[in-house]
C-alpha atoms as a PDB file:
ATOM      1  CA  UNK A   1       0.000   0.000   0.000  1.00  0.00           C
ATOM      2  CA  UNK A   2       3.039   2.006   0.485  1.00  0.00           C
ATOM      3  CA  UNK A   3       3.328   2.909  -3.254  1.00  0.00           C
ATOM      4  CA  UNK A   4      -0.198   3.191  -3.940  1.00  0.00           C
ATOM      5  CA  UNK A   5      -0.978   6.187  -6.951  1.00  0.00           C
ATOM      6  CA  UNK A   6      -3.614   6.722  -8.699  1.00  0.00           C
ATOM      7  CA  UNK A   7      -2.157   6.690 -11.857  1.00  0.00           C
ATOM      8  CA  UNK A   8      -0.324   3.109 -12.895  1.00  0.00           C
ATOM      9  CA  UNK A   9       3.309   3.668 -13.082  1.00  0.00           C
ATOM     10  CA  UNK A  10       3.130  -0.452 -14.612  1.00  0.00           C
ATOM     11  CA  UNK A  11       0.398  -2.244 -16.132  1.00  0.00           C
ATOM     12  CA  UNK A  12      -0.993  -5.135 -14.444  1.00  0.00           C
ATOM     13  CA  UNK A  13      -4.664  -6.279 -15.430  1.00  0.00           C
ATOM     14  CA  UNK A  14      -5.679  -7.847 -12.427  1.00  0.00           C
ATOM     15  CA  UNK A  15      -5.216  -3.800 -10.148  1.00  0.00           C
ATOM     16  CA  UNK A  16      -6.340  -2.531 -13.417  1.00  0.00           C
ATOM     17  CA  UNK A  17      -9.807  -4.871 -13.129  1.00  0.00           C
ATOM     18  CA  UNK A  18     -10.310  -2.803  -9.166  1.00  0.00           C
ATOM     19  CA  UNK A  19     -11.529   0.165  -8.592  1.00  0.00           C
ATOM     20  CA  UNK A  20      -9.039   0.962  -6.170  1.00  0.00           C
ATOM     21  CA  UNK A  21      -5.879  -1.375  -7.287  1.00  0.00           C
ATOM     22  CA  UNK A  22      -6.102  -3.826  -4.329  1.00  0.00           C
ATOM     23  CA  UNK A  23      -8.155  -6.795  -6.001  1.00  0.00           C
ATOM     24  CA  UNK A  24      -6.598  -9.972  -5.355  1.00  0.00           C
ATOM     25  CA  UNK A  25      -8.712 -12.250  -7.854  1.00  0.00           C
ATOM     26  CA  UNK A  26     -10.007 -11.240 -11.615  1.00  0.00           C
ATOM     27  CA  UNK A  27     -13.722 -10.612 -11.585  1.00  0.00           C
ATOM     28  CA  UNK A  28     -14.148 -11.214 -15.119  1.00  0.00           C
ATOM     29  CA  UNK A  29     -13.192 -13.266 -18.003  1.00  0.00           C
ATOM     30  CA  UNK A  30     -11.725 -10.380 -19.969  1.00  0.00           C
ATOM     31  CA  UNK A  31      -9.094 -10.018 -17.094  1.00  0.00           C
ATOM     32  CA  UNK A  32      -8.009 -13.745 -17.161  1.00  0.00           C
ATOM     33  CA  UNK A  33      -7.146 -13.149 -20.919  1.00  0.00           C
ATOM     34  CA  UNK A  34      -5.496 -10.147 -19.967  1.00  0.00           C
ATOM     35  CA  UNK A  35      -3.556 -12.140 -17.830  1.00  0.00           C
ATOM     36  CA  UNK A  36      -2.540 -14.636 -19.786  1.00  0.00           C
ATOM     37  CA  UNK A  37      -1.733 -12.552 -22.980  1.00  0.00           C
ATOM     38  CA  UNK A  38       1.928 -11.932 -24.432  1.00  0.00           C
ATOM     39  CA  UNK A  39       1.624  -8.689 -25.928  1.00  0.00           C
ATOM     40  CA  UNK A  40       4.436  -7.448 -28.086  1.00  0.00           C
ATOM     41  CA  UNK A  41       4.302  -4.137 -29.228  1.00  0.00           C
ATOM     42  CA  UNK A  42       3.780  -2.857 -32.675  1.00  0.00           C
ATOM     43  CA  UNK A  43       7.628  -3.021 -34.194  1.00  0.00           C
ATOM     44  CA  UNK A  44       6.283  -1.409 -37.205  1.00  0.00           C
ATOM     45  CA  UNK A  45       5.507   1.820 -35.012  1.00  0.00           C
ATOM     46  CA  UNK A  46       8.074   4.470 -35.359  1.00  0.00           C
ATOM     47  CA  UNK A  47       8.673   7.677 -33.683  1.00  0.00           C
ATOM     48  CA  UNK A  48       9.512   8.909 -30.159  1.00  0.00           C
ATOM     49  CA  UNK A  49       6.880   7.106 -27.976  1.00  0.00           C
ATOM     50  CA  UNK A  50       8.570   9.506 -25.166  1.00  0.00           C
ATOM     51  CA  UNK A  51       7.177  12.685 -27.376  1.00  0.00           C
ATOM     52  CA  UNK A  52       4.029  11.226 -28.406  1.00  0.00           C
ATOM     53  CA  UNK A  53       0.377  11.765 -27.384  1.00  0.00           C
ATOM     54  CA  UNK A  54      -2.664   9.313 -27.707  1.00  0.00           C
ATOM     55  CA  UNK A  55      -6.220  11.109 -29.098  1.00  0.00           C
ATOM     56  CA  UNK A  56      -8.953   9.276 -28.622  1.00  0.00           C
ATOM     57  CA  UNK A  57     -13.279   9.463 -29.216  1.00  0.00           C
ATOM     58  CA  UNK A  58     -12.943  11.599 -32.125  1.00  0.00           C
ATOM     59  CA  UNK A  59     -15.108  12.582 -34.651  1.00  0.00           C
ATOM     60  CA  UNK A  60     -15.412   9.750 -37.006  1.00  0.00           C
ATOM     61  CA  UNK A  61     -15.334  12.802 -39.886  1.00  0.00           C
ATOM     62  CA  UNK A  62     -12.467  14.286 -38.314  1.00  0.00           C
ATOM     63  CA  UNK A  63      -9.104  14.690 -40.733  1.00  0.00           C
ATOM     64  CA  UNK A  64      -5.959  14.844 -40.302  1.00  0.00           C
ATOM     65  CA  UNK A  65      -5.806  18.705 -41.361  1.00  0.00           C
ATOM     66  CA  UNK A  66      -8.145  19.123 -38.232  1.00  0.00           C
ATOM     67  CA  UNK A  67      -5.665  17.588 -36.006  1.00  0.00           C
ATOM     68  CA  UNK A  68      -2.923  19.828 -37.064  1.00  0.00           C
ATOM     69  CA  UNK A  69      -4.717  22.821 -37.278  1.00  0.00           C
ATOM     70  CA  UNK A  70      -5.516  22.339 -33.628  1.00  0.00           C
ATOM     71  CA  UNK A  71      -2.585  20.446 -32.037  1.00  0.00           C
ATOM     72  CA  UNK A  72      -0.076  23.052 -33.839  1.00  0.00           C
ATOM     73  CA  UNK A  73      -1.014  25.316 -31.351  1.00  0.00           C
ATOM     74  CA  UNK A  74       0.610  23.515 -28.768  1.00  0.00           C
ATOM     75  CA  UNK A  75       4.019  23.132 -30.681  1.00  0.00           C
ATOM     76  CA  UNK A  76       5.487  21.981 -33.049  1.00  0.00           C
ATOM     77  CA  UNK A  77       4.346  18.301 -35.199  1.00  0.00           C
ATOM     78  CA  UNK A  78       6.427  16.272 -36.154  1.00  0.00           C
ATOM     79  CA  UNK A  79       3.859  13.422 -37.401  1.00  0.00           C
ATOM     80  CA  UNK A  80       0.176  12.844 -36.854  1.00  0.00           C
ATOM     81  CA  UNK A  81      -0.899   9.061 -37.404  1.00  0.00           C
ATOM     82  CA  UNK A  82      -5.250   8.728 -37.921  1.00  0.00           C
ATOM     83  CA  UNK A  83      -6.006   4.819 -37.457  1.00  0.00           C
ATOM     84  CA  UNK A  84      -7.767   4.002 -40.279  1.00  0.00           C
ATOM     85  CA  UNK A  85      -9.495   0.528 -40.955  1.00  0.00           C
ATOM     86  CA  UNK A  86      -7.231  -1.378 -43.257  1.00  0.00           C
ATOM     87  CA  UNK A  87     -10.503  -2.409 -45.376  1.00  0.00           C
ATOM     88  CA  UNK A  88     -12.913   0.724 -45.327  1.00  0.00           C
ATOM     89  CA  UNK A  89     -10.264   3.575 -45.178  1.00  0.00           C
ATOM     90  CA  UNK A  90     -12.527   5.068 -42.749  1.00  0.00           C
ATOM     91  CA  UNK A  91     -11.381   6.406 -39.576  1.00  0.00           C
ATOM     92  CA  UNK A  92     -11.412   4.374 -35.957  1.00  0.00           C
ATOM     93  CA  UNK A  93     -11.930   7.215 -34.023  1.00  0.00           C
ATOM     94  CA  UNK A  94      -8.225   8.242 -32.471  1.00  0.00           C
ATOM     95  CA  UNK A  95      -4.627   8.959 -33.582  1.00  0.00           C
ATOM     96  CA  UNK A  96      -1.335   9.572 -32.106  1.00  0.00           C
ATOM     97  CA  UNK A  97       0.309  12.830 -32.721  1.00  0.00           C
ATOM     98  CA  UNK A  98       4.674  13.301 -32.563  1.00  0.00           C
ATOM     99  CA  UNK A  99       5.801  16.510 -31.216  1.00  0.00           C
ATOM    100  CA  UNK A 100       9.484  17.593 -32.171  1.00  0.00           C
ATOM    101  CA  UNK A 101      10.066  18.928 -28.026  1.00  0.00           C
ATOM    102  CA  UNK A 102       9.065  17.678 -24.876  1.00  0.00           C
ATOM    103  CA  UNK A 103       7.349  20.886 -23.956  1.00  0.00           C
ATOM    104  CA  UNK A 104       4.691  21.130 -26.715  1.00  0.00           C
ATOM    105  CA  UNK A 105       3.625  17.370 -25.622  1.00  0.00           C
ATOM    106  CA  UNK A 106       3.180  18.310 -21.980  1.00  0.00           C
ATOM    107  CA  UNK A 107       1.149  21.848 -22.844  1.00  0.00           C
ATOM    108  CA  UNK A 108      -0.919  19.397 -25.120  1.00  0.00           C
ATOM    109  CA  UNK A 109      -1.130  17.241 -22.589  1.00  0.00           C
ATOM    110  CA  UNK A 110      -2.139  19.362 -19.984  1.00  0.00           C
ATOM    111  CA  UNK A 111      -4.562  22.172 -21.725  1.00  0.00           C
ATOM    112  CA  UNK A 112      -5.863  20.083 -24.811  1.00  0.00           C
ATOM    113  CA  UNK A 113      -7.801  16.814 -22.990  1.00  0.00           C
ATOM    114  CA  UNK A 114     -11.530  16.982 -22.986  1.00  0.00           C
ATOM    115  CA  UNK A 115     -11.462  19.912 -25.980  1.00  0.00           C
ATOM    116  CA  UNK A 116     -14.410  19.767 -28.207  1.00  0.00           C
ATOM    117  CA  UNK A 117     -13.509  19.569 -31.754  1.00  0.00           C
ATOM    118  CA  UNK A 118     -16.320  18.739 -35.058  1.00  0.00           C
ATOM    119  CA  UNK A 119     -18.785  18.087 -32.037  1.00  0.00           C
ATOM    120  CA  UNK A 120     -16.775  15.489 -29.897  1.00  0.00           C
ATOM    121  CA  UNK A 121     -15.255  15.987 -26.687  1.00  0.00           C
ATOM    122  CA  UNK A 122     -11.303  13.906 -27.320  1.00  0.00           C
ATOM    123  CA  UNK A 123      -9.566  12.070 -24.746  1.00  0.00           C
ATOM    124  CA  UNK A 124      -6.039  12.941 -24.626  1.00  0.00           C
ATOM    125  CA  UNK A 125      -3.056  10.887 -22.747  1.00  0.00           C
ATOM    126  CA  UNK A 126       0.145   9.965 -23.357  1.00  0.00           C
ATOM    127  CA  UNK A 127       1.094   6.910 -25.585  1.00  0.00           C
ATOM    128  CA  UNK A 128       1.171   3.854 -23.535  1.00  0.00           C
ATOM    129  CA  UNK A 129       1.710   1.084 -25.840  1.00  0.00           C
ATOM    130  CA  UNK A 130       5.518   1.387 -25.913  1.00  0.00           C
ATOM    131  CA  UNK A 131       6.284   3.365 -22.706  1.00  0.00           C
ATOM    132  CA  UNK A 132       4.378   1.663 -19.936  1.00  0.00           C
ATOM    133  CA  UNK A 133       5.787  -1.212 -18.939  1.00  0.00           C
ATOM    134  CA  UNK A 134       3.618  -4.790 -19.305  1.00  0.00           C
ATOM    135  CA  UNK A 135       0.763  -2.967 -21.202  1.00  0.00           C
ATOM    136  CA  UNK A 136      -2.625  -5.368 -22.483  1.00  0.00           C
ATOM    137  CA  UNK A 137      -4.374  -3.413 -25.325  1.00  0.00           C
ATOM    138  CA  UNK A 138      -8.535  -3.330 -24.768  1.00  0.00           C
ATOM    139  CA  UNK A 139      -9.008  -5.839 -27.408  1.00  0.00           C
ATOM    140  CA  UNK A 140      -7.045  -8.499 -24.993  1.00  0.00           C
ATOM    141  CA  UNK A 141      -8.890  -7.500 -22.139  1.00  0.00           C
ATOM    142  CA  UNK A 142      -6.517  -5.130 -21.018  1.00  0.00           C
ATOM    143  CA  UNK A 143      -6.535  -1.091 -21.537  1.00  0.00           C
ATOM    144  CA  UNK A 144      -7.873   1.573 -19.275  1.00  0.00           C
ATOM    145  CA  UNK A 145     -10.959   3.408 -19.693  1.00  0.00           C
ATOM    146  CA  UNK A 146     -13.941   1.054 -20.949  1.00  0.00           C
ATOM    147  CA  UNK A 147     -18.243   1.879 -20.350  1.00  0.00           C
ATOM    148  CA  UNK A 148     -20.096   0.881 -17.553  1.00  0.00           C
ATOM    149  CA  UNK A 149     -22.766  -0.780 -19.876  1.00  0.00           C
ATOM    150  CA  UNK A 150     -19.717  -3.329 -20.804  1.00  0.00           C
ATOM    151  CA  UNK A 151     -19.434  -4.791 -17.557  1.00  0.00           C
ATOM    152  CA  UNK A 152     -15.765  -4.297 -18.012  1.00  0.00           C
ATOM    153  CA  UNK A 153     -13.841  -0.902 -16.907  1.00  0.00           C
ATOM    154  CA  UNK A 154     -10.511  -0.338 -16.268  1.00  0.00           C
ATOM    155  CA  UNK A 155      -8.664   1.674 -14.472  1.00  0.00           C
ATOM    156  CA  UNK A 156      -5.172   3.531 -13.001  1.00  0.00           C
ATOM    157  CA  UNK A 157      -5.277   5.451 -16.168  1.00  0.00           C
ATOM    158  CA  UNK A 158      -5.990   9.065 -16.852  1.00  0.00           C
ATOM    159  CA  UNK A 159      -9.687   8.911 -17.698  1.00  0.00           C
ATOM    160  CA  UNK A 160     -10.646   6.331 -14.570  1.00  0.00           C
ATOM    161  CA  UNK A 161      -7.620   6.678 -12.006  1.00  0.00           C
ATOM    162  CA  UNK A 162      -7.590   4.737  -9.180  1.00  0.00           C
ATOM    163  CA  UNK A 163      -9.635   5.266  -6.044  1.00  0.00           C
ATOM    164  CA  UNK A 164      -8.426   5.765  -2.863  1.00  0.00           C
ATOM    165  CA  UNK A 165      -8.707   2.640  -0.694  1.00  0.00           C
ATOM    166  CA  UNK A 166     -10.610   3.375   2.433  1.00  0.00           C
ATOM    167  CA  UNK A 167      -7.761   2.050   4.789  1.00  0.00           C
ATOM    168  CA  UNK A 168      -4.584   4.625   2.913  1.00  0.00           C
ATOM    169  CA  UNK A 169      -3.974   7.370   4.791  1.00  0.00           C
ATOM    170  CA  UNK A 170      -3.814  10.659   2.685  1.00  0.00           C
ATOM    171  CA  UNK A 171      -0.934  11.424   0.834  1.00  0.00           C
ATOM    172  CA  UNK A 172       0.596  13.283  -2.317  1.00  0.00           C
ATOM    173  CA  UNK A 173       0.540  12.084  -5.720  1.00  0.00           C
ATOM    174  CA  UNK A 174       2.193  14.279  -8.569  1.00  0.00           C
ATOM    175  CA  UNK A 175       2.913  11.215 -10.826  1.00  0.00           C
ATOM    176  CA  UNK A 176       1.723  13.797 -13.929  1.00  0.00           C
ATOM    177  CA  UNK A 177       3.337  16.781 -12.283  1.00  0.00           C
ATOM    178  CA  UNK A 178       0.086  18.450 -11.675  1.00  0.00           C
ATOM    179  CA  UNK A 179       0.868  18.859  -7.961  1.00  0.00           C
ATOM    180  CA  UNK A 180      -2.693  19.695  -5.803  1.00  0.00           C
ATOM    181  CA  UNK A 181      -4.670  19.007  -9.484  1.00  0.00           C
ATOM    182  CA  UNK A 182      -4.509  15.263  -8.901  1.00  0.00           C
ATOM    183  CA  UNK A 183      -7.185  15.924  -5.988  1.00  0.00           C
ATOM    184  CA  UNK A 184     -10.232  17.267  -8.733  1.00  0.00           C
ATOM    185  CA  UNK A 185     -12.098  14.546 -10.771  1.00  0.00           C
ATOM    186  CA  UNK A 186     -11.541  14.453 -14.385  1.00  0.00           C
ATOM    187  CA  UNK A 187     -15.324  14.049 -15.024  1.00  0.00           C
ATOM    188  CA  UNK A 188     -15.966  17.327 -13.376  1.00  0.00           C
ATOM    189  CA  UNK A 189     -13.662  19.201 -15.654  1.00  0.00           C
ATOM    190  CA  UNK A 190     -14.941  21.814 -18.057  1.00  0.00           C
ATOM    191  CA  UNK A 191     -15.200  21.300 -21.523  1.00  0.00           C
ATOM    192  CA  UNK A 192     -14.291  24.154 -24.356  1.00  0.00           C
ATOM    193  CA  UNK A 193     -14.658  24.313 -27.993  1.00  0.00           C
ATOM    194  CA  UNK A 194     -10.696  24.566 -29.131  1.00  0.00           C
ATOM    195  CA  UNK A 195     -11.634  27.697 -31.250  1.00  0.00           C
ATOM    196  CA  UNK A 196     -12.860  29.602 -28.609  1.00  0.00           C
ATOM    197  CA  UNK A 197      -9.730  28.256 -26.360  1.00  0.00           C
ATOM    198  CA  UNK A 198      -7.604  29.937 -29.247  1.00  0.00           C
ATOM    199  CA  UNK A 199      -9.982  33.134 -29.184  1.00  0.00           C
ATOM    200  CA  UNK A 200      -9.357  33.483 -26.102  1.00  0.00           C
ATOM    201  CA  UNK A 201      -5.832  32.844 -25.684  1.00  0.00           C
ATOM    202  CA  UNK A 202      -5.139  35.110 -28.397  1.00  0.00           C
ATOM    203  CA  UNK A 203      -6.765  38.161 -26.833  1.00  0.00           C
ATOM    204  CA  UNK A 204      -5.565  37.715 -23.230  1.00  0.00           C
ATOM    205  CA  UNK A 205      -2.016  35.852 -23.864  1.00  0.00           C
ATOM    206  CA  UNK A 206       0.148  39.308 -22.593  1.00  0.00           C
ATOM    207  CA  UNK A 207      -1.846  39.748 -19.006  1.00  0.00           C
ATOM    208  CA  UNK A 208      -1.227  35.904 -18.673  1.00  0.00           C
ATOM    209  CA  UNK A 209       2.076  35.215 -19.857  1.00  0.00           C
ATOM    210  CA  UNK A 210       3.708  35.173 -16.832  1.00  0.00           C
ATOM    211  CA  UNK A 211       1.229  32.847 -15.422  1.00  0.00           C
ATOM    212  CA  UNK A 212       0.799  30.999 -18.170  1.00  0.00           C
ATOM    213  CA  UNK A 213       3.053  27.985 -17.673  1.00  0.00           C
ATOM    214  CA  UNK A 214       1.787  27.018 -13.955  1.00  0.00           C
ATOM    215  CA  UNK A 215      -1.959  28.108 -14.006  1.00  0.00           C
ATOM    216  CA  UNK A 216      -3.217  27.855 -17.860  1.00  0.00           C
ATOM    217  CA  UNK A 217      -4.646  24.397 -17.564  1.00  0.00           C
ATOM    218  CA  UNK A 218      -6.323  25.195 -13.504  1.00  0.00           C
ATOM    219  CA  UNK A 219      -7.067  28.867 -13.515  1.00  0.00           C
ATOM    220  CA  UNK A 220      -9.883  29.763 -10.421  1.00  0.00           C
ATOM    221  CA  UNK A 221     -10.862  32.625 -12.610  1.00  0.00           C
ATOM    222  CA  UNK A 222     -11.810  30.967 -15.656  1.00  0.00           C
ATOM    223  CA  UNK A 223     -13.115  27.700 -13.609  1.00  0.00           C
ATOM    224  CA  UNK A 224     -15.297  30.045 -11.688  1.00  0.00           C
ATOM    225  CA  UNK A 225     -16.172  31.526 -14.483  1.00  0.00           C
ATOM    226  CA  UNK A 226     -17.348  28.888 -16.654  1.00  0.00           C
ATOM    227  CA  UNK A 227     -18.997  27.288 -13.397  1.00  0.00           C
ATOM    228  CA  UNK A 228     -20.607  30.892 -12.974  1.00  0.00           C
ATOM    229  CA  UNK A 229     -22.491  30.598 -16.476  1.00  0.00           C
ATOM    230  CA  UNK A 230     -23.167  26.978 -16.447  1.00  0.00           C
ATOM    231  CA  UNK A 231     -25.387  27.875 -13.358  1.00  0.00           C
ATOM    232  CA  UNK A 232     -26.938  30.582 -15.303  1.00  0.00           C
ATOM    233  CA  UNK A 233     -27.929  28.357 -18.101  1.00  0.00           C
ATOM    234  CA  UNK A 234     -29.256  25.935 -15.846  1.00  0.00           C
ATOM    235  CA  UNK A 235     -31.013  28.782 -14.203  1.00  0.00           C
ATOM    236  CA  UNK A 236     -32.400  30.662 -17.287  1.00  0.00           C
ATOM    237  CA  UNK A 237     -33.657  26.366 -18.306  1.00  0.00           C
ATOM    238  CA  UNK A 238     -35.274  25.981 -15.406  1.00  0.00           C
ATOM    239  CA  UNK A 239     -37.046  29.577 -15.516  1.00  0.00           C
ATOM    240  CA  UNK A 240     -38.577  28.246 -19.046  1.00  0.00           C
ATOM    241  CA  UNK A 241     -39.831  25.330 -18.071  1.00  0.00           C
ATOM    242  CA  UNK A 242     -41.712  26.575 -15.129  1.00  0.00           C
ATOM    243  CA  UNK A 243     -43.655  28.646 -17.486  1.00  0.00           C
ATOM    244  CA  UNK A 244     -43.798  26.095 -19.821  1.00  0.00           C
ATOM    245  CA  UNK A 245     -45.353  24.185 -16.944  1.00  0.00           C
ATOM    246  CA  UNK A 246     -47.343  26.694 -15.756  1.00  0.00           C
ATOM    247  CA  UNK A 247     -48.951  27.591 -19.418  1.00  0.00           C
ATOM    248  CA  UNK A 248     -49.741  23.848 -19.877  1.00  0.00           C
ATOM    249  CA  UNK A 249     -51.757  23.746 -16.528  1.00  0.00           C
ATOM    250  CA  UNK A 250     -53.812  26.730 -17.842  1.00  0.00           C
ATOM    251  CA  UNK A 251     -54.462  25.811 -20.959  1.00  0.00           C
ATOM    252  CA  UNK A 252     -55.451  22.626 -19.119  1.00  0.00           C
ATOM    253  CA  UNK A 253     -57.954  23.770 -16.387  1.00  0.00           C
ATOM    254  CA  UNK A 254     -59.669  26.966 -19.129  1.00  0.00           C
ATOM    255  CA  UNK A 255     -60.100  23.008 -21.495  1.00  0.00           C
ATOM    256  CA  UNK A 256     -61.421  21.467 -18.744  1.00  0.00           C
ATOM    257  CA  UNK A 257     -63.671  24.239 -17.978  1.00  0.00           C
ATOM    258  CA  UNK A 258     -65.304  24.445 -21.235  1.00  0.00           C
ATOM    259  CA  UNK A 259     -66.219  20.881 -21.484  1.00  0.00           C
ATOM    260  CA  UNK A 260     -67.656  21.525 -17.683  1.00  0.00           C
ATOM    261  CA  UNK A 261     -69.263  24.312 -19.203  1.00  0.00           C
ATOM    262  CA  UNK A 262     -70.511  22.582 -22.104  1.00  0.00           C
ATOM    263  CA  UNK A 263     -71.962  19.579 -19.793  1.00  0.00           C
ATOM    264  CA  UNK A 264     -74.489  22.377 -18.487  1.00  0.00           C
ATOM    265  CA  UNK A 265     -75.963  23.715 -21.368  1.00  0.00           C
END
């Protein structure tokens, strides 16, 4: 329990079956496989897997010109790689994207997970195939992430880290280098359309440039912000359907009314 994180520093299926890393026996068949599997990674993959992210649930429509038009804000590309089906041609839905520095994949990293782009809200991690040590892909029962209506999540990755254990005392975890961050829930995080993330970079990047590196990502002020008008939406929806409420209960009693009415003629 000592070296308990949330995040999996190495892959093992059976911690990566519990919700909290501490299972002791696989609760499904999917994890036995996992188990039992020799993966080998891809040799045909080239690149840096140390300067290259994974992007994931994208817009089945979404090009390769998309990706760099976006990503290239972050740095500079040295090669973006859209899985295509070998058969069809037709996307699979993510892609892995080489930066030429270290610093554009951590900024990418860091501010682009969870951006919206043609309509779909991406998932953005590191690569993990060639860098994390003993990794299963999904389709042997291994992977992180996964829907509840499948019966089989996993986690100790960035999407579904682990859970505390009831019986750890608190502690620390920067295994990302995001310091106190590691403490908020990635489902809770705010989504943004990457144009208006550029719009808006673009018209306040001199007051925040000296801020920029260690707050960009976290900011209270834009947080509170965007938490500020989420509540007025949800205010201003509720407000309509009141009346909406209200109207249909009018219209209902003056209709009920008029066949009353028309009972005593």
């Amino acid at each position: 329990m000592a070296d308990w994180a949330p995040i999996a520093k190495e892959y093992d299926p059976l911690k990566a079956g519990s919700i909290d890393g501490t299972d002791e026996e696989p609760h499904d068949r999917a994890i036995w496989r996992a188990m039992l599997a020799r993966y080998v990674p891809n040799k045909g993959v080239t690149g840096d897997p140390h300067l290259t992210l994974f992007v994931a649930r994208l817009n089945l429509q979404t090009t390769e010109e998309k990706l760099k038009e976006v990503f290239s804000r972050y740095g500079d590309i040295r090669k973006i790689r859209l899985v295509r089906d070998l058969v069809t041609g037709f996307s699979k839905g993510y892609a892995f994207i080489e930066y030429k520095e270290e610093r554009a994949l951590l900024k990418a990293h860091r501010d682009a997970n969870r951006l919206v782009i043609d309509q779909h809200e991406i998932f953005v991690d590191f690569e993990l195939e060639r860098t994390l040590k003993g990794w299963i892909p999904r389709r042997l029962g291994g992977g992180f992430g996964g829907k509840k209506e499948s019966g089989q999540l996993r986690f100790g990755g960035r999407d579904r880290p682990f859970r505390k254990p009831i019986n750890l005392p608190n502690m620390k975890n920067d295994f990302y280098g995001e310091g106190s961050s590691e403490k908020r829930n990635w489902s809770r995080e705010g989504t943004r359309d990457w144009r208006t993330w550029d719009r808006d970079h673009e018209r306040s990047r001199d007051k925040r440039w000296p801020e920029r590196e260690r707050s960009w990502a976290w900011g209270d002020s834009e947080r509170d912000r965007d938490s500020k008008e989420e509540r007025s939406r949800g205010r201003e929806r509720k407000d309509r359907d009141r009346k909406d409420r209200d109207r249909d209960r009018s219209r209902d009693r003056d209709t009920k009314k008029q066949r009353d009415d028309d009972k005593h003629r």
